[in-house]
C-alpha atoms as a PDB file:
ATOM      1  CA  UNK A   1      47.962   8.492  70.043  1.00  0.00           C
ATOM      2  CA  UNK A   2      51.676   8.405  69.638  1.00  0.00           C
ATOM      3  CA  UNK A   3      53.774  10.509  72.350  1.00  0.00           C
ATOM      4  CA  UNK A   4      57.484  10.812  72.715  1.00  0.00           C
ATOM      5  CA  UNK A   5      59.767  11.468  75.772  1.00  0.00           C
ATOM      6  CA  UNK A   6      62.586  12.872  75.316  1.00  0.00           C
ATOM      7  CA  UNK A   7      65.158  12.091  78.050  1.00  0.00           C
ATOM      8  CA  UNK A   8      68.598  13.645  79.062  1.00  0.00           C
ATOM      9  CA  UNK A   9      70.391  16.798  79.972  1.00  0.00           C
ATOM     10  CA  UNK A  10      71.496  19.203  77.552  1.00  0.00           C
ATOM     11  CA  UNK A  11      74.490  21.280  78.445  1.00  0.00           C
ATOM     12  CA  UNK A  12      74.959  24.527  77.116  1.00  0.00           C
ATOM     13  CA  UNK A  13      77.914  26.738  78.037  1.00  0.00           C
ATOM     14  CA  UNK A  14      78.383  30.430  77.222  1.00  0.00           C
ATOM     15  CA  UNK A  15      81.694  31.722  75.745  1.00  0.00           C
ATOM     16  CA  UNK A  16      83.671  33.695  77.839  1.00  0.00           C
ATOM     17  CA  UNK A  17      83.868  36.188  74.539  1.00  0.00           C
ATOM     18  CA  UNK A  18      80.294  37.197  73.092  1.00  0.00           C
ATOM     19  CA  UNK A  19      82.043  37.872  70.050  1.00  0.00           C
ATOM     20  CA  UNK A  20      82.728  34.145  69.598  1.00  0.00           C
ATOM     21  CA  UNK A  21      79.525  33.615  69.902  1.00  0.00           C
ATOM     22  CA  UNK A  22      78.190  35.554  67.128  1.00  0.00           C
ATOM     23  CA  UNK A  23      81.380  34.442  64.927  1.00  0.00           C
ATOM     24  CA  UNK A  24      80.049  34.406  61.016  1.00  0.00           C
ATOM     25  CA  UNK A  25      76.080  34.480  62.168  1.00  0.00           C
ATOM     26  CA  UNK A  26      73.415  36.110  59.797  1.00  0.00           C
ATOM     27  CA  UNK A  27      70.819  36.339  63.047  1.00  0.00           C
ATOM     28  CA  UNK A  28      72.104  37.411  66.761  1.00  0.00           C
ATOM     29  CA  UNK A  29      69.081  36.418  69.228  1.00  0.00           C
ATOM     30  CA  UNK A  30      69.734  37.756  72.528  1.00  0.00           C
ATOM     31  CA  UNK A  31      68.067  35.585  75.121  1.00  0.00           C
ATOM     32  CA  UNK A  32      70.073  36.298  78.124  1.00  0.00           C
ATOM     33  CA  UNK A  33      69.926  38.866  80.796  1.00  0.00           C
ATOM     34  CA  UNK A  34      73.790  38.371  81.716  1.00  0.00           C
ATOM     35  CA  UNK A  35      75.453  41.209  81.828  1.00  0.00           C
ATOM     36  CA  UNK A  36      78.622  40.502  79.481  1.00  0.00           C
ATOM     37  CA  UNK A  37      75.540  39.366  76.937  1.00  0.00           C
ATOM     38  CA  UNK A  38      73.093  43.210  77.738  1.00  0.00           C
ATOM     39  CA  UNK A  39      75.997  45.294  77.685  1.00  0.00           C
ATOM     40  CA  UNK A  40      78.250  44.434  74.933  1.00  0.00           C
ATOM     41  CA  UNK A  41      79.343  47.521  72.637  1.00  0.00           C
ATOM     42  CA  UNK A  42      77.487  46.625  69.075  1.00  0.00           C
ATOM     43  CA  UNK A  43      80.580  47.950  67.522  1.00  0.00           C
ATOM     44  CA  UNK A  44      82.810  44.789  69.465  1.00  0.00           C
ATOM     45  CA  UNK A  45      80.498  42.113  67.499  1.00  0.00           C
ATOM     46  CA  UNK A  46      80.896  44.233  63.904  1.00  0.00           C
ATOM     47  CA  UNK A  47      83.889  42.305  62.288  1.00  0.00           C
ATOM     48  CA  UNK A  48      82.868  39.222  63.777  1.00  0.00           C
ATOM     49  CA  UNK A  49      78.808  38.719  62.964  1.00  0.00           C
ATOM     50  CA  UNK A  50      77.903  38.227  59.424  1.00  0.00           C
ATOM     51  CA  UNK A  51      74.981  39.447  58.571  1.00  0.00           C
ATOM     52  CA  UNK A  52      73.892  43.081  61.352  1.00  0.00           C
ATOM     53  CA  UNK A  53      71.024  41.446  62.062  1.00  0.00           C
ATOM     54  CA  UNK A  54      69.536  41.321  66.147  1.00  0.00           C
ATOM     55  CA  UNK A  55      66.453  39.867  68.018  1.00  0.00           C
ATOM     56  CA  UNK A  56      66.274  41.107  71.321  1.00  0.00           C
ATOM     57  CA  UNK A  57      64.064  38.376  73.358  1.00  0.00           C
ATOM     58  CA  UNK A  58      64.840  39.868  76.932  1.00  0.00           C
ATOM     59  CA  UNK A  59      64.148  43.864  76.341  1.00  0.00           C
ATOM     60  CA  UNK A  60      67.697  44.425  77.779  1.00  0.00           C
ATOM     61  CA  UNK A  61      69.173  45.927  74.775  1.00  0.00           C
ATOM     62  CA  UNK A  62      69.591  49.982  74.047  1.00  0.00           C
ATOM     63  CA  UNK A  63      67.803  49.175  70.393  1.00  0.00           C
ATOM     64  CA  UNK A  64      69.105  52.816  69.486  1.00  0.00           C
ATOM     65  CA  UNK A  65      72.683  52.302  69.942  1.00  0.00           C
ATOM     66  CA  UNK A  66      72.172  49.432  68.409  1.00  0.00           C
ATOM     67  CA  UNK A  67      70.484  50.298  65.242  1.00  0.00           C
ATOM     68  CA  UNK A  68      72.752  53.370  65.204  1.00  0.00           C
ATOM     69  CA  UNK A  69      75.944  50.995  65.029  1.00  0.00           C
ATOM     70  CA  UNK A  70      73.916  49.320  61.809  1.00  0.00           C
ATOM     71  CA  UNK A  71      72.374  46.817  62.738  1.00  0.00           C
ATOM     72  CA  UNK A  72      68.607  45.579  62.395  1.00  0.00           C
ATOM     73  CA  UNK A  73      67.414  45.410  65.787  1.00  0.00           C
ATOM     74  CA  UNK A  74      63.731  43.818  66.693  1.00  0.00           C
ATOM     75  CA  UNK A  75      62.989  43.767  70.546  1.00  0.00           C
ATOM     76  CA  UNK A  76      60.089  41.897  71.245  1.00  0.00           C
ATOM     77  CA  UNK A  77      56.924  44.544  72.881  1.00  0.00           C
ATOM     78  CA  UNK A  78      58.894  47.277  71.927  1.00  0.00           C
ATOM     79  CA  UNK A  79      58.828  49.153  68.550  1.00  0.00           C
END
């Protein structure tokens, strides 16, 4: 049996701007609970995300303003 360890810290950092973050992406997953992240205006991130397209991994998301701005929104347990 082979196993592998991987070792080392991986630093992420968030942008300041969620727009920047979502700069020319076809799939937005939302993963944080931050605040600046939950309760962004979907109509901020339209000229800036390529494809209107949103997983919702924390619930924290209004899925109807979302969806009603355009975009595809799936929120995992929730329809």
């Amino acid at each position: 049996m082979t196993s592998h360890l991987v070792t080392g810290v991986v630093k992420a950092e968030a942008p300041n701007d969620p727009g920047a973050a979502v700069h020319n992406a076809d799939l937005r997953l939302h993963l944080a609970e931050w605040p600046q992240f939950s309760h962004i205006d979907p109509g901020h991130l339209a000229a800036r995300a390529g494809t209107p397209r949103v997983i919702d991994g924390r619930g924290t998301l209004d899925t109807e303003t979302w969806r009603q701005a355009g975009r595809t929104v799936r929120a995992l347990g929730r329809p």
